[in-house]
N, C-alpha and C. Protein backbone atom coordinates (compact mmCIF):
# COMPACT_ATOMS: atom_id res chain seq x y z
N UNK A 1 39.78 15.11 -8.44
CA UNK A 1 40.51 14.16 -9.24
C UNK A 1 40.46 12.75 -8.64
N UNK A 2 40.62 12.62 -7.40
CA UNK A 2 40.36 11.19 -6.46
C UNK A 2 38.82 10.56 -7.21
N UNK A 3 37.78 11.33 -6.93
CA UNK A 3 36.37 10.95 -7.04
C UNK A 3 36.86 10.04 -8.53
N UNK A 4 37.13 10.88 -9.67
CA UNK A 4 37.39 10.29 -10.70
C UNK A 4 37.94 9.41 -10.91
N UNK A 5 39.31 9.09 -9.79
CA UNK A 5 39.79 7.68 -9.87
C UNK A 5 39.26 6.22 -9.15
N UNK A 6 38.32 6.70 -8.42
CA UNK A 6 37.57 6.40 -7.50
C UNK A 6 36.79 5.57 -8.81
N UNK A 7 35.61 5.89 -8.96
CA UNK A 7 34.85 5.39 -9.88
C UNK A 7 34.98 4.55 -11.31
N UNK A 8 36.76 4.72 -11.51
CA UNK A 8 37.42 4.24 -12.53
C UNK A 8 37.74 2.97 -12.21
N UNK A 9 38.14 2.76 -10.80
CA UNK A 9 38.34 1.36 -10.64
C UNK A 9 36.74 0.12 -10.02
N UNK A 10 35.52 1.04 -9.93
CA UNK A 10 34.72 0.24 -9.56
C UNK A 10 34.50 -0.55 -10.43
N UNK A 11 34.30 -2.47 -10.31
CA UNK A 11 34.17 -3.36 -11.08
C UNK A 11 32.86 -2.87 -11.45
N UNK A 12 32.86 -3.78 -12.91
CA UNK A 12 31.35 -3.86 -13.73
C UNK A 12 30.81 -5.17 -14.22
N UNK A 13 29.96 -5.67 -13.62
CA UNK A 13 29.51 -6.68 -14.01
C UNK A 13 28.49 -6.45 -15.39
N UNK A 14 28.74 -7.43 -15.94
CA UNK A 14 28.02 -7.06 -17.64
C UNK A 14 27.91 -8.58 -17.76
N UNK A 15 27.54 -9.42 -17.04
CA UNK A 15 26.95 -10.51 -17.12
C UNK A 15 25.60 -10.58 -17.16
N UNK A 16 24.56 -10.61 -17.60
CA UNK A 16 23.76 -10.39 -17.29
C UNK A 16 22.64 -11.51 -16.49
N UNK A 17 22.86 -12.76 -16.46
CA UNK A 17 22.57 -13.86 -15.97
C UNK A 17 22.86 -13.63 -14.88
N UNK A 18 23.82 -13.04 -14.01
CA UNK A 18 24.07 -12.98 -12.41
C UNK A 18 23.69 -11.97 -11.95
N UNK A 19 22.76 -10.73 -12.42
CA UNK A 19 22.47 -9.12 -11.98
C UNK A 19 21.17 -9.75 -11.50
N UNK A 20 21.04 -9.59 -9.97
CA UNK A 20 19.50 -9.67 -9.68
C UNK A 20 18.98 -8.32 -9.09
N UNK A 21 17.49 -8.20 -10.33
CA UNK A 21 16.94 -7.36 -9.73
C UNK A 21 16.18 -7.16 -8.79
N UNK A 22 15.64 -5.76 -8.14
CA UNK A 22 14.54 -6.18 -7.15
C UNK A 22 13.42 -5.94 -7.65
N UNK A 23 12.39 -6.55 -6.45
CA UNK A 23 10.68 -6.95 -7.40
C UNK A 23 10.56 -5.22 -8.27
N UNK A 24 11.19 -4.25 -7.58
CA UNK A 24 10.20 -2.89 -8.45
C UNK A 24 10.94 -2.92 -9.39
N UNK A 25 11.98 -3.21 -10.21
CA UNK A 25 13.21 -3.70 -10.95
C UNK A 25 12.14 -4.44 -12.35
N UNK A 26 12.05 -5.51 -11.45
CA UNK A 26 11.40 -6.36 -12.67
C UNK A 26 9.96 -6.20 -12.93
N UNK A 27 8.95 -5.39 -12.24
CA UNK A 27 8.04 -4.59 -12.28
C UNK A 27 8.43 -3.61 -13.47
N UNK A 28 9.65 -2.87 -13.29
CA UNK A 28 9.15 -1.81 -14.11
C UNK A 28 9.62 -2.83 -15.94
N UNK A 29 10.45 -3.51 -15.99
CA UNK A 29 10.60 -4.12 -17.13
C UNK A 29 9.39 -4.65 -17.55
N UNK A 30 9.13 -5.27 -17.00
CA UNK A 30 7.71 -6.32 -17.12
C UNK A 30 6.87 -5.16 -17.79
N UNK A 31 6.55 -4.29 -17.44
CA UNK A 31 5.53 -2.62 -17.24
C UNK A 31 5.81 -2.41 -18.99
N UNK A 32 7.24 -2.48 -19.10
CA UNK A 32 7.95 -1.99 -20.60
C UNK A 32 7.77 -2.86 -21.63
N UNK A 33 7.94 -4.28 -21.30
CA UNK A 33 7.76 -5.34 -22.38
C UNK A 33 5.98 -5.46 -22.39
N UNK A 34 5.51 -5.58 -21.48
CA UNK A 34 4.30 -5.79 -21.88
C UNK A 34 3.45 -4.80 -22.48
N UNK A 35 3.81 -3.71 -22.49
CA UNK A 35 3.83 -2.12 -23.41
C UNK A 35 3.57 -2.42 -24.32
N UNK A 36 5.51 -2.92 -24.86
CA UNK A 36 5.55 -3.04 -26.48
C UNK A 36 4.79 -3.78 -27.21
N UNK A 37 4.31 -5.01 -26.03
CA UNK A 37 4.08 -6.41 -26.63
C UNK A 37 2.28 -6.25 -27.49
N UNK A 38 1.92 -5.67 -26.34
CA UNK A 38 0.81 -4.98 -26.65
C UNK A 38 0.06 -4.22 -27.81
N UNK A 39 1.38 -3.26 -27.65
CA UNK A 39 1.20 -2.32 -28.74
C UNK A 39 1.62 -3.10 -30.34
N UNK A 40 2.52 -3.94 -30.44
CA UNK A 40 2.70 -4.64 -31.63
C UNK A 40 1.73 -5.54 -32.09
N UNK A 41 1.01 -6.30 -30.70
CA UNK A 41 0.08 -7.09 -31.32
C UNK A 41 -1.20 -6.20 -31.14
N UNK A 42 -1.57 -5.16 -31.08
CA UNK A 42 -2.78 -4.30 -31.31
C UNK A 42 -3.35 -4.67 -32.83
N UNK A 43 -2.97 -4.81 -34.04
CA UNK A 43 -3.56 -4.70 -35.20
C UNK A 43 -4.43 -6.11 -35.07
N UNK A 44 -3.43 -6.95 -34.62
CA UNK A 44 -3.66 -8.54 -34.52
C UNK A 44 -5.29 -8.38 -33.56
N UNK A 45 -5.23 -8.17 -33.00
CA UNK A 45 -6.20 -8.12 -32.25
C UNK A 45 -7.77 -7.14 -32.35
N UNK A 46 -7.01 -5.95 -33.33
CA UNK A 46 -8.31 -5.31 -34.14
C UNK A 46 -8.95 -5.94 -35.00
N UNK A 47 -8.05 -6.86 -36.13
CA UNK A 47 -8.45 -7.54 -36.96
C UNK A 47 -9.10 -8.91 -36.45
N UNK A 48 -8.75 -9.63 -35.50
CA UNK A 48 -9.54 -10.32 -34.69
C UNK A 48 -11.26 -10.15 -34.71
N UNK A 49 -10.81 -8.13 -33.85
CA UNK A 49 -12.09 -8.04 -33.52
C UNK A 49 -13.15 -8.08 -34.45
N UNK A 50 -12.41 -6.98 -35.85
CA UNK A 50 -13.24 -7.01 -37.25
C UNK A 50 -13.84 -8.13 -37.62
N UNK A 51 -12.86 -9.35 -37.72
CA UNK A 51 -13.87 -10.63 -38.20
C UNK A 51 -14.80 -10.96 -37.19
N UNK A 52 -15.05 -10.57 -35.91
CA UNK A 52 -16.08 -10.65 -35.67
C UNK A 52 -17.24 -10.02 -35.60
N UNK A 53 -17.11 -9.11 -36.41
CA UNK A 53 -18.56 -8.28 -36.36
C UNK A 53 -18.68 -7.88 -37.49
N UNK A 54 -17.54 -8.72 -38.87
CA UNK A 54 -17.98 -8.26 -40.42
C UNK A 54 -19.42 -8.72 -40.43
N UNK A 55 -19.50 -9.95 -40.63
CA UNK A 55 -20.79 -10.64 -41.17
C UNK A 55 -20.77 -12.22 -40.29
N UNK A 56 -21.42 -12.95 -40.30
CA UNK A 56 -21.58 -14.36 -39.43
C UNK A 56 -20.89 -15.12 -40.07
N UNK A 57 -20.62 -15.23 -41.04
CA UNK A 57 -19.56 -16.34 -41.43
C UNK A 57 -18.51 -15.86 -41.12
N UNK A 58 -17.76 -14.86 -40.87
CA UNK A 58 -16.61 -14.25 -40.47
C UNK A 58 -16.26 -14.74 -39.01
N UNK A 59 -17.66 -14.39 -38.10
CA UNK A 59 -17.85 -14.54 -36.19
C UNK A 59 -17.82 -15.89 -36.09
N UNK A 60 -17.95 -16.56 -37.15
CA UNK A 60 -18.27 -18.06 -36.95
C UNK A 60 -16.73 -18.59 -36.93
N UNK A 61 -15.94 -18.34 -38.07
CA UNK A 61 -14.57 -18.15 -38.16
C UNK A 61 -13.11 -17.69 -37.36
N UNK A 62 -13.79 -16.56 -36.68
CA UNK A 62 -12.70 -16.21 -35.88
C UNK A 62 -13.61 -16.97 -34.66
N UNK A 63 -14.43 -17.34 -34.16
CA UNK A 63 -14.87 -17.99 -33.31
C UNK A 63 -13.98 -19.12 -32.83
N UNK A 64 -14.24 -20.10 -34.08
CA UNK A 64 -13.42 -21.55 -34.24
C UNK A 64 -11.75 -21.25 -34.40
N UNK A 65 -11.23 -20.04 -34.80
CA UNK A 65 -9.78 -19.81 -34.23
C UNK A 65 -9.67 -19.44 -32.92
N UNK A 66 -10.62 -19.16 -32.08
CA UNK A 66 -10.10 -18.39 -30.97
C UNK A 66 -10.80 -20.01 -30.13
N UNK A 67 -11.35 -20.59 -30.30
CA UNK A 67 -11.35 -21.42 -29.23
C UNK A 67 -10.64 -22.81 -29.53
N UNK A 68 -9.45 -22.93 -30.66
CA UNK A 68 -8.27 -23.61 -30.27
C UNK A 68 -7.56 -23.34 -28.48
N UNK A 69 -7.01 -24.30 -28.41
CA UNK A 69 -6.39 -24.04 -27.07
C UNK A 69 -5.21 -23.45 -26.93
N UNK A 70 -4.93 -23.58 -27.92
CA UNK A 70 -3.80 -22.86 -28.36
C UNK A 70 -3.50 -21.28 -28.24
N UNK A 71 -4.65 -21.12 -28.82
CA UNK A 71 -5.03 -19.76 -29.21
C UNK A 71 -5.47 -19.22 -27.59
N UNK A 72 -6.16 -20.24 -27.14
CA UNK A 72 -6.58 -19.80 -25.97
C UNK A 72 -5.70 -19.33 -24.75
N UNK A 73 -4.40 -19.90 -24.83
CA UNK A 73 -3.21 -19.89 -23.47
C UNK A 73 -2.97 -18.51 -24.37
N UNK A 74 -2.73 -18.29 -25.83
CA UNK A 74 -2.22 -17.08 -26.59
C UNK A 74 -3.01 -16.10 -25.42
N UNK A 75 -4.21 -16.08 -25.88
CA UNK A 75 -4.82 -14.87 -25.41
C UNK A 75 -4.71 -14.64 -23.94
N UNK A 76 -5.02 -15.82 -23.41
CA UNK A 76 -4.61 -15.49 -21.42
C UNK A 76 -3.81 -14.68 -21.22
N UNK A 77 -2.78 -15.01 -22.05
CA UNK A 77 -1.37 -14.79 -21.64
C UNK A 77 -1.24 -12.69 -22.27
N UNK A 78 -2.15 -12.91 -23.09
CA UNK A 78 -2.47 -11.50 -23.71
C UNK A 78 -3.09 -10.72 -22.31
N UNK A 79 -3.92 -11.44 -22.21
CA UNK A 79 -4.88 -10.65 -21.27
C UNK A 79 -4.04 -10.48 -19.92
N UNK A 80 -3.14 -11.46 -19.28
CA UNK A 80 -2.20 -11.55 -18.47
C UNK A 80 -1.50 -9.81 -18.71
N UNK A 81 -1.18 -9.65 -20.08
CA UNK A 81 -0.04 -8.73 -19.99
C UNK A 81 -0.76 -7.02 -19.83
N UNK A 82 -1.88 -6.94 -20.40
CA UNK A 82 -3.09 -5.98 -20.28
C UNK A 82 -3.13 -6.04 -18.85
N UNK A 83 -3.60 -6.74 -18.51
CA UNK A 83 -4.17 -6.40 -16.87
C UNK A 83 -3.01 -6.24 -16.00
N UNK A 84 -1.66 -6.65 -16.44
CA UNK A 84 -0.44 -6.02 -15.42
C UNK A 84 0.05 -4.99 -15.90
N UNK A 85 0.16 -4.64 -17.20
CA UNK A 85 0.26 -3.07 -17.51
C UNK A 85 -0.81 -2.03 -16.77
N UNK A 86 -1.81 -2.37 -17.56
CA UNK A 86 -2.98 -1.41 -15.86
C UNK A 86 -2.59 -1.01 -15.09
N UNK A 87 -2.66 -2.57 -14.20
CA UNK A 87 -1.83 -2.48 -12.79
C UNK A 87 -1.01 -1.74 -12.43
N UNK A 88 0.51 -1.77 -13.34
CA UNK A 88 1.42 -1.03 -12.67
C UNK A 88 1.06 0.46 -13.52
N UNK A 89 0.72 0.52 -14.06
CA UNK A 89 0.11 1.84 -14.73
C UNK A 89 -0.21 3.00 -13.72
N UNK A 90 -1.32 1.93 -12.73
CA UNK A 90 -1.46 2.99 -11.78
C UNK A 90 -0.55 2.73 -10.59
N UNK A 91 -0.18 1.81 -10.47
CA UNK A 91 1.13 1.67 -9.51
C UNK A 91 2.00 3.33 -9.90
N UNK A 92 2.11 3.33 -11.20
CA UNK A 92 3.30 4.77 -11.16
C UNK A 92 2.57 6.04 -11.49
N UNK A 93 1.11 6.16 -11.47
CA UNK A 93 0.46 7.02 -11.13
C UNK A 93 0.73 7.18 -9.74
N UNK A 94 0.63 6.36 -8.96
CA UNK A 94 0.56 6.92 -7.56
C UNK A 94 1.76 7.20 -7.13
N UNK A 95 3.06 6.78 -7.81
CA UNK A 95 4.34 7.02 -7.46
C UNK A 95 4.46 8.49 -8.12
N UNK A 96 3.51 8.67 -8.77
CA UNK A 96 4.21 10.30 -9.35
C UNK A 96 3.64 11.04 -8.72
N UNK A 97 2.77 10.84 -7.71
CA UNK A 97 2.03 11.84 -6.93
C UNK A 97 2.93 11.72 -5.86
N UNK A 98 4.02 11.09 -5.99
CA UNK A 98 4.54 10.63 -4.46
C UNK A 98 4.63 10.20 -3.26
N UNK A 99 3.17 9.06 -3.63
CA UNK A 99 2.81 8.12 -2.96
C UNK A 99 3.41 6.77 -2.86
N UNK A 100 4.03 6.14 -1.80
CA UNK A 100 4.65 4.92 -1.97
C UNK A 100 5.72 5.21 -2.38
N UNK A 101 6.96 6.20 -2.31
CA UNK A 101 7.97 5.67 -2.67
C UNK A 101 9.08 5.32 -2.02
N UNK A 102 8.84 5.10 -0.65
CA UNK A 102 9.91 4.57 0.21
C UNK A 102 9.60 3.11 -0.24
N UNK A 103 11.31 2.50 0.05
CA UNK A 103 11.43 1.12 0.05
C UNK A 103 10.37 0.45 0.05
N UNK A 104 10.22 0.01 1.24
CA UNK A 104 9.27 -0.72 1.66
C UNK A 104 7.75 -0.60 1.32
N UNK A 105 7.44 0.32 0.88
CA UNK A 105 6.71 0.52 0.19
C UNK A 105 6.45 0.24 -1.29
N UNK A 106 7.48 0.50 -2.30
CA UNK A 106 7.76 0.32 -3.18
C UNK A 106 7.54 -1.09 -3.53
N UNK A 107 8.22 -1.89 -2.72
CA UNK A 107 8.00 -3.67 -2.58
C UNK A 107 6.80 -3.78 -2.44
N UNK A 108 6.49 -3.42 -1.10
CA UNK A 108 4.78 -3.61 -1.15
C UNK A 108 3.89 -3.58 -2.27
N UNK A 109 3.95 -2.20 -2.78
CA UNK A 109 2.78 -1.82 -4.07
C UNK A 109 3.65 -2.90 -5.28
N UNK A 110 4.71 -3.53 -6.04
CA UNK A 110 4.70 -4.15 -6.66
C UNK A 110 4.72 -6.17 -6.67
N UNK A 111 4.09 -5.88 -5.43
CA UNK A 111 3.90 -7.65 -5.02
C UNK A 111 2.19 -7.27 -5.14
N UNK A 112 1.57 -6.31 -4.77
CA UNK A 112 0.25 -5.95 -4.69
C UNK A 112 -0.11 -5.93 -6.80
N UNK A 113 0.85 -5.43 -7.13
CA UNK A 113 0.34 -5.00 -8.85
C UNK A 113 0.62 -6.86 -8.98
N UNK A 114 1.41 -7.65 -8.41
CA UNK A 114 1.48 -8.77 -9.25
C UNK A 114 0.15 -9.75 -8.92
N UNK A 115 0.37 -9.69 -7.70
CA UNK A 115 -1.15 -10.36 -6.98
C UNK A 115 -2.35 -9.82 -7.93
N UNK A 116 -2.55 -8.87 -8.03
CA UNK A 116 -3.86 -8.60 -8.38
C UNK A 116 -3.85 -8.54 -10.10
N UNK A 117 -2.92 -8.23 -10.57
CA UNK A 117 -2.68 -8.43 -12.09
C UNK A 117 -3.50 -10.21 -12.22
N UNK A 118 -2.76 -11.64 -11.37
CA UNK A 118 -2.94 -12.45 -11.78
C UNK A 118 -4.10 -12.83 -11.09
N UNK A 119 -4.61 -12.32 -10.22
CA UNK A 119 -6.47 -12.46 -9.88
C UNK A 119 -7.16 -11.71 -10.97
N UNK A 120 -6.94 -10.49 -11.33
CA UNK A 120 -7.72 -10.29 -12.28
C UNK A 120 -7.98 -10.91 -13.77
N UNK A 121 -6.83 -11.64 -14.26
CA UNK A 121 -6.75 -12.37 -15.39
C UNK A 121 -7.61 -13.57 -14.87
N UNK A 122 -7.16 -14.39 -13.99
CA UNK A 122 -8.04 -15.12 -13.59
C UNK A 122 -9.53 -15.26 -13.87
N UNK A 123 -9.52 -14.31 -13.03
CA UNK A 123 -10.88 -13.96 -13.06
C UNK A 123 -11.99 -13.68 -14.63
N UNK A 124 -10.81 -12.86 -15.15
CA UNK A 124 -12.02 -12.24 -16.53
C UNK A 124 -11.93 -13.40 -17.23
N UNK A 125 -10.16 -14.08 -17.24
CA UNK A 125 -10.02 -15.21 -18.37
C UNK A 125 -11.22 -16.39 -18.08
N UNK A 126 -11.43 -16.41 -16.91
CA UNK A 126 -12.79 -17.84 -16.17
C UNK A 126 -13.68 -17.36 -17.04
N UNK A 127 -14.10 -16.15 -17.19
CA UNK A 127 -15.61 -15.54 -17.70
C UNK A 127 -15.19 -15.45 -19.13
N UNK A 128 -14.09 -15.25 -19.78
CA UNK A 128 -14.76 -14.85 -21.48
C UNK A 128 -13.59 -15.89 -22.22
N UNK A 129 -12.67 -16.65 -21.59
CA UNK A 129 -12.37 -17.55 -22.40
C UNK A 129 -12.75 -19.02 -22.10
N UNK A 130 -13.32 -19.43 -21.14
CA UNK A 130 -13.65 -20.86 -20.80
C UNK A 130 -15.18 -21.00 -21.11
């Protein structure tokens, strides 16, 4: 009966502006939004692909939309969220094998998924959007 009163009086913060998480915290959100984000703009991005391989006036078309600049930070920022889903993708592959899951570890492998998430965007975005 104590335990129960115990836990009745622990405060609750429900602010959500003052809750800081830690990096594997906002790793795994990040992991979740860029999921959804993904998965919602999937059609967007099939249909993309379609106009480019209906016919040449089509490739010519989505061509000249995709190399607005506009369009262009769009897609980085696409490709940004792809290559850190990956990332931590296998980040929690290896956590389900039960690799990495002490603390310090944990930190480690999600400063490693962010590092290399934003070298790899880097990188592909240099080669297929510039």
């Amino acid at each position: 009966m104590a335990e129960i009163a115990i836990k009745k009086k622990r405060p609750k913060n429900l602010d959500l502006a003052t809750i800081r998480l830690p990096l594997p915290g906002v790793l795994s959100i990040l992991h979740r939004i860029s999921g959804a984000v993904l998965f919602l703009l999937l059609p967007v991005l099939l249909w993309l692909f379609q106009q480019s391989l209906a016919s040449p006036e089509t490739y010519a078309a989505a061509k000249a939309v995709t190399s607005n600049f506009l369009v262009k930070i769009i897609l980085l920022g696409l490709l940004w969220l792809y290559m850190h889903h990956f990332c931590a993708g296998i980040r929690y592959l290896l956590l389900d094998l039960h690799k990495g899951i002490d603390l310090q570890s944990a930190r480690f492998s999600s400063k490693v998924v962010f590092a290399v998430s934003i070298a790899l965007t880097l990188i592909v975005g240099a080669k297929v959007l510039l």
